[in-house]
Protein backbone atom coordinates (compact mmCIF):
# COMPACT_ATOMS: atom_id res chain seq x y z
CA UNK A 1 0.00 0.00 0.00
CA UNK A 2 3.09 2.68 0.29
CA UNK A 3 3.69 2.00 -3.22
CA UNK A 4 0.51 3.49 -4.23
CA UNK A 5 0.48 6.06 -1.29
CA UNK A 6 3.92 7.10 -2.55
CA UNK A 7 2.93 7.43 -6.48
CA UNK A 8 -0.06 9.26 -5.05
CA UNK A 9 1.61 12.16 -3.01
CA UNK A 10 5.18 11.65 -3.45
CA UNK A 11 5.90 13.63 -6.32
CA UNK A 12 4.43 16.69 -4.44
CA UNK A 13 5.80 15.82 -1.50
CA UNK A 14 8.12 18.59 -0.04
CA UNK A 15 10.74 15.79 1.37
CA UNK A 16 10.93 13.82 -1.83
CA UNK A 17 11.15 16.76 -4.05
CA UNK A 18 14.15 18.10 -2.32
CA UNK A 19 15.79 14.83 -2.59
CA UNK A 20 15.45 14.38 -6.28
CA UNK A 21 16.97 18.03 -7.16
CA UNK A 22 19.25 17.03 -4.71
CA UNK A 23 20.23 13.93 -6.79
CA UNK A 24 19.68 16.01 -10.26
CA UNK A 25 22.19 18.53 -9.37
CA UNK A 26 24.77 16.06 -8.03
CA UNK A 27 24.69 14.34 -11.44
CA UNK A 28 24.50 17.45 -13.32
CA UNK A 29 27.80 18.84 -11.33
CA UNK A 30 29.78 14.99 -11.92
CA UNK A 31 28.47 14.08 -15.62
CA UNK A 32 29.94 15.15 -18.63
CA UNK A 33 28.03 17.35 -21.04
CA UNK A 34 25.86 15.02 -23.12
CA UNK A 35 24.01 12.08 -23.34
CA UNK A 36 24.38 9.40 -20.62
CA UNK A 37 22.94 6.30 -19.65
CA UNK A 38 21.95 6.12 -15.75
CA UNK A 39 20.39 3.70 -13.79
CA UNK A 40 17.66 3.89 -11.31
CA UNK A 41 18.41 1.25 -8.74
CA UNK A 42 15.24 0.48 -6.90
CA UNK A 43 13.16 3.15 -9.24
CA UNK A 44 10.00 2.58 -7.26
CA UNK A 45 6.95 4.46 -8.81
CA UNK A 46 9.54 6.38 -11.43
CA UNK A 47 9.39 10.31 -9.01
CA UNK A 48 13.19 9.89 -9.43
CA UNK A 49 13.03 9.24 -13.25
CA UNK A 50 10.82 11.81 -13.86
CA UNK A 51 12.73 14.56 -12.27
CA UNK A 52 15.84 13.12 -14.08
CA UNK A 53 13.59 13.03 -17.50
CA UNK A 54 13.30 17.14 -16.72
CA UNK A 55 17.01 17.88 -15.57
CA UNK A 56 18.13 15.97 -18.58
CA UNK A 57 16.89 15.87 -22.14
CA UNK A 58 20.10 13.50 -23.48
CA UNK A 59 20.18 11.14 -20.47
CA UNK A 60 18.74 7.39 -21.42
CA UNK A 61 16.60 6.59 -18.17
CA UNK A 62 16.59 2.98 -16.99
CA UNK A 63 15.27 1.61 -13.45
CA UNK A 64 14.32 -1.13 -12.13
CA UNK A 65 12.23 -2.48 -9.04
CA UNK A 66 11.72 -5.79 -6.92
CA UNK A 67 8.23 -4.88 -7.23
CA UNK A 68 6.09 -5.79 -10.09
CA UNK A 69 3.79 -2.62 -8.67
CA UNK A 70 6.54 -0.33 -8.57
CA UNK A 71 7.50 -1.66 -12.26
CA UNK A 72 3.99 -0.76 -13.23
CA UNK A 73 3.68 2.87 -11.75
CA UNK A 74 6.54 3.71 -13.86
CA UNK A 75 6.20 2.07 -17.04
CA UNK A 76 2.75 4.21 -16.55
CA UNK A 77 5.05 7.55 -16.59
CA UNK A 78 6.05 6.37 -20.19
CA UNK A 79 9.26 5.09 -18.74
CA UNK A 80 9.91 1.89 -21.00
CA UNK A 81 13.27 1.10 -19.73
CA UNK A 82 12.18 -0.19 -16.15
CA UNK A 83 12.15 -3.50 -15.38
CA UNK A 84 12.06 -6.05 -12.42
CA UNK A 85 15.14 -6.56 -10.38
CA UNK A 86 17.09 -6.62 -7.43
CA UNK A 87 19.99 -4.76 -5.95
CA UNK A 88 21.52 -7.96 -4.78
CA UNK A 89 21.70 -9.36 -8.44
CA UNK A 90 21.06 -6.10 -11.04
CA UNK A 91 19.90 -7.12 -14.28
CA UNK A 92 22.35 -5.14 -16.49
CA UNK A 93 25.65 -5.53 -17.85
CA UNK A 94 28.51 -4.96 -17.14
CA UNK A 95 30.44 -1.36 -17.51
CA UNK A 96 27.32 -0.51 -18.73
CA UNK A 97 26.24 3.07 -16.92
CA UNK A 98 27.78 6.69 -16.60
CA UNK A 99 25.84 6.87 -13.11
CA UNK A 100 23.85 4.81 -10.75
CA UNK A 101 21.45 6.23 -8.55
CA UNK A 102 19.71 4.35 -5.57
CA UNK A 103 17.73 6.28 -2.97
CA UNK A 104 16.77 4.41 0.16
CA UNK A 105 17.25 0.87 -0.91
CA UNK A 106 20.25 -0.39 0.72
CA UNK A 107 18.39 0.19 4.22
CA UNK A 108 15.71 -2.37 2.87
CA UNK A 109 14.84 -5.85 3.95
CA UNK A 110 16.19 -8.58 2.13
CA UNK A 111 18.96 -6.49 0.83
CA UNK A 112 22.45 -7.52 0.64
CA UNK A 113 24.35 -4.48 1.37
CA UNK A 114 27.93 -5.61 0.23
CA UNK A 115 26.57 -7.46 -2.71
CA UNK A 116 24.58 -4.56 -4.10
CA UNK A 117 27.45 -2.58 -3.70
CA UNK A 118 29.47 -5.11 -5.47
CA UNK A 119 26.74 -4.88 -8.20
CA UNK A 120 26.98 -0.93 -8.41
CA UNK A 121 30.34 -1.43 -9.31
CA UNK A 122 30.15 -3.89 -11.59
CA UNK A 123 27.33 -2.20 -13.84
CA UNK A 124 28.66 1.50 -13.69
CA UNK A 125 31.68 1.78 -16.45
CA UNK A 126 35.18 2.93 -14.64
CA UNK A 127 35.01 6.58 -13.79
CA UNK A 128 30.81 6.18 -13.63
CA UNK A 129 29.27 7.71 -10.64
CA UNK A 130 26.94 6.85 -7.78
CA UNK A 131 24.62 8.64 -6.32
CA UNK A 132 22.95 7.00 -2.44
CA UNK A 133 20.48 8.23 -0.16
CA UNK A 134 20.26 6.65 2.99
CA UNK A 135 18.14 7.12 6.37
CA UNK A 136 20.77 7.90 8.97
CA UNK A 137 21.30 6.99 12.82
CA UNK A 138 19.67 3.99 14.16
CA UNK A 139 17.97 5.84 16.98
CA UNK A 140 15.58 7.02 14.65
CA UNK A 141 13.90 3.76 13.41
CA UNK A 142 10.12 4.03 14.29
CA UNK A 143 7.11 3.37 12.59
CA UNK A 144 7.84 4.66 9.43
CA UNK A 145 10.50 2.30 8.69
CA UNK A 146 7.86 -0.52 9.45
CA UNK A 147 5.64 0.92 7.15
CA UNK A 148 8.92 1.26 4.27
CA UNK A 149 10.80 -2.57 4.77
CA UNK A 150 13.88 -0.52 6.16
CA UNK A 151 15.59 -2.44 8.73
CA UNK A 152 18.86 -0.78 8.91
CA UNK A 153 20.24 2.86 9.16
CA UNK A 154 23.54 4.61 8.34
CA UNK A 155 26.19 7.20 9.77
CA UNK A 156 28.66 9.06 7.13
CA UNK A 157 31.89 7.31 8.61
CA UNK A 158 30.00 4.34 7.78
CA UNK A 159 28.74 5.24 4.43
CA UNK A 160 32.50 6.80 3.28
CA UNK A 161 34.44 3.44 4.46
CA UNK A 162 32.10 0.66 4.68
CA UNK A 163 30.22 0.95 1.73
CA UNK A 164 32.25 3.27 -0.90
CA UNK A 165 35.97 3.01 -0.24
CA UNK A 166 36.13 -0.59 0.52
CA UNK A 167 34.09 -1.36 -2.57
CA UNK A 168 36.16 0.47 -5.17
CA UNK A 169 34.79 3.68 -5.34
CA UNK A 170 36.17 7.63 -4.26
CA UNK A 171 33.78 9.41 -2.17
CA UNK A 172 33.50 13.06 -3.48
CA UNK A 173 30.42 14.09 -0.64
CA UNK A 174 29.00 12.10 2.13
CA UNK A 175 27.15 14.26 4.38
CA UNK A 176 24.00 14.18 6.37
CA UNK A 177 20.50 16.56 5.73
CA UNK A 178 17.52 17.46 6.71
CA UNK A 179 19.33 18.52 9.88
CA UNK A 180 16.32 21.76 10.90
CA UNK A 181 13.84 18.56 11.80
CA UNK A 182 16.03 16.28 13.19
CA UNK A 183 15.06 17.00 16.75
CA UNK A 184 11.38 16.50 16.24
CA UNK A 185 11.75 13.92 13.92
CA UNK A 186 13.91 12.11 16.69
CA UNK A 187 11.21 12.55 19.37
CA UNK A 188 8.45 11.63 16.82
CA UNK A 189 9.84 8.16 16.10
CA UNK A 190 10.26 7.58 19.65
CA UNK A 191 6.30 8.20 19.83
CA UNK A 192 5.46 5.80 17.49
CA UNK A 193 8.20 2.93 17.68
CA UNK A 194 6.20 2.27 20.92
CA UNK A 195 2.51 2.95 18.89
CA UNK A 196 3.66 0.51 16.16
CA UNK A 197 4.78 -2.62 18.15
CA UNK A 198 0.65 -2.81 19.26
CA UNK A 199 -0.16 -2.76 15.60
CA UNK A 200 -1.06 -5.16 12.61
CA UNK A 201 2.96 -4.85 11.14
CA UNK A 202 1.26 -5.17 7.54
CA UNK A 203 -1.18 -2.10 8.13
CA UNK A 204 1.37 0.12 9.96
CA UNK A 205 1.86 3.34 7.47
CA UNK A 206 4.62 5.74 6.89
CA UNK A 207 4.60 8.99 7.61
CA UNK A 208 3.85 10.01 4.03
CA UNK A 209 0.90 11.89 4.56
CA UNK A 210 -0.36 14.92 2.20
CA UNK A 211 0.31 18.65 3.66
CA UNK A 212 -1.78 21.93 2.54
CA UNK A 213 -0.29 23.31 -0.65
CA UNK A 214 1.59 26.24 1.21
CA UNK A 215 2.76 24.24 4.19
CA UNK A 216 4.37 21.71 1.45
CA UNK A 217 5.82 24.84 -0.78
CA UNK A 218 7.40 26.27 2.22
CA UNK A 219 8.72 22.82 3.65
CA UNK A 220 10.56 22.38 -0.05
CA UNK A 221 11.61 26.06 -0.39
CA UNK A 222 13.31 25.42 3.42
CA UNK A 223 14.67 22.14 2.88
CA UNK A 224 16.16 22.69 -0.41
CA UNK A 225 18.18 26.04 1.10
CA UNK A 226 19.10 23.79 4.14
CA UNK A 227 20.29 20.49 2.14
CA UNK A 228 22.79 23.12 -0.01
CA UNK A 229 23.81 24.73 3.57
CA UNK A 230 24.20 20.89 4.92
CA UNK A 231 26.45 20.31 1.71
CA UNK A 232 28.79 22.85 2.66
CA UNK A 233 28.55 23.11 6.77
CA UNK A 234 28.44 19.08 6.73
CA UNK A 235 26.53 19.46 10.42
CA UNK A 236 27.33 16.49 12.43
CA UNK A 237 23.63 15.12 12.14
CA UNK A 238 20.64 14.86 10.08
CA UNK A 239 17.77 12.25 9.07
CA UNK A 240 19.54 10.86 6.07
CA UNK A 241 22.96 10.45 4.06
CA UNK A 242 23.08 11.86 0.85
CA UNK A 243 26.87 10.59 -0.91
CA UNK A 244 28.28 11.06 -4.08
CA UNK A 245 31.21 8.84 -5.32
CA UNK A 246 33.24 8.01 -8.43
CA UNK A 247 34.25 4.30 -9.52
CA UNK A 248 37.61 3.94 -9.03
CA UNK A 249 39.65 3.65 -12.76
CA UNK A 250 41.79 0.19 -13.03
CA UNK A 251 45.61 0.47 -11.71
């Protein structure tokens, strides 16, 4: 049900709309001029792809999803190039992508973290980038990761060395954001952690929820000034790591 929730609102949503000009402008800044071919790993309803499809006009999209409903929500978008998969075992070749972009899938169930790395690698072409977003700090798991599959969350020490360097890439930014709502956010999940264990664990939902129109407009106009501010003060906290890395050329 969050994959429909999220192809509902999510496009609109302030939180997911700062993350995807985040990720636009962080392959924008590492990409050569021209056409490239970039991956979408664990596309879910195709809000990443689209905002690529606008930031882009010579990038070839692809994605794929473990789930068939994801799949569908974006082949609906009129992206053809999306197709079933998993992170643990990508369905691509090899060398075969100027950039890889997964937001919020490592942190999911049934996820392999060091073979999904291994298979960013492998399908990005030496020199390719990767884009990850991540939910950060353990201490805020609560109900919305019940409602999402995640089952795991990240610090930037980890993210730099235990995922990037050790799997043959560079790391050219690892840094947290959303830092302005990591307090409440903090106490929030506290809240409902507790709520959640009492509930049905296949009816719990995420915090995805729609906002009035100038609530939502002034969320995104704040968030995107504070995620360029978080780029540059790297504060030592925030609700997610955002990273940018390069694949390491052959010796």
């Amino acid at each position: 049900h969050e994959y429909d929730t999220m192809r509902q609102g999510g496009d609109s949503y302030w939180w997911y709309r700062v993350l995807r000009k985040l990720t636009a402008d962080a392959l924008l800044r590492e990409l050569n001029p021209g056409p490239a071919r970039i991956l979408d790993a664990g596309c879910g309803t195709g809000g990443t792809l689209e905002t690529l499809r606008g930031a882009g006009a010579v990038w070839q999209l692809h994605g794929f999803d473990f789930s068939p409903l994801a799949v569908a929500h974006s082949k609906k978008r009129g992206f053809a190039n999306v197709q079933s998969g998993s992170v643990n075992a990508i369905p691509e070749a090899d060398a075969s992508f100027d950039a890889v972009v997964s937001l919020d899938v490592l942190c999911c169930g049934g996820v392999d973290v060091s073979a999904a790395m291994k298979e960013f690698h492998r399908v990005l072409k030496p020199g390719g980038v990767l884009v990850l977003n991540l939910p950060a700090f353990p201490a805020l798991q609560g109900r919305h990761d019940i409602a999402v599959n995640s089952v795991r969350r990240f610090v930037t020490d980890e993210v730099r060395n235990d995922l990037l360097s050790s799997h043959g890439f560079d790391p050219i930014r690892v840094h947290y954001w959303n830092a302005w709502l990591f307090l409440p956010i903090f106490l929030w999940r506290q809240v409902t952690r507790i709520a959640a264990r009492q509930e049905d664990q296949q009816k719990v939902e995420s915090d995805l929820s729609p906002l009035p129109s100038p609530v939502n407009a002034a969320m995104t106009a704040i968030g995107r000034i504070e995620s360029k501010l978080c780029e540059i003060v790297m504060p030592p906290f925030g609700t997610s790591v955002f990273s940018v890395a390069r694949k390491r050329f052959p010796s």
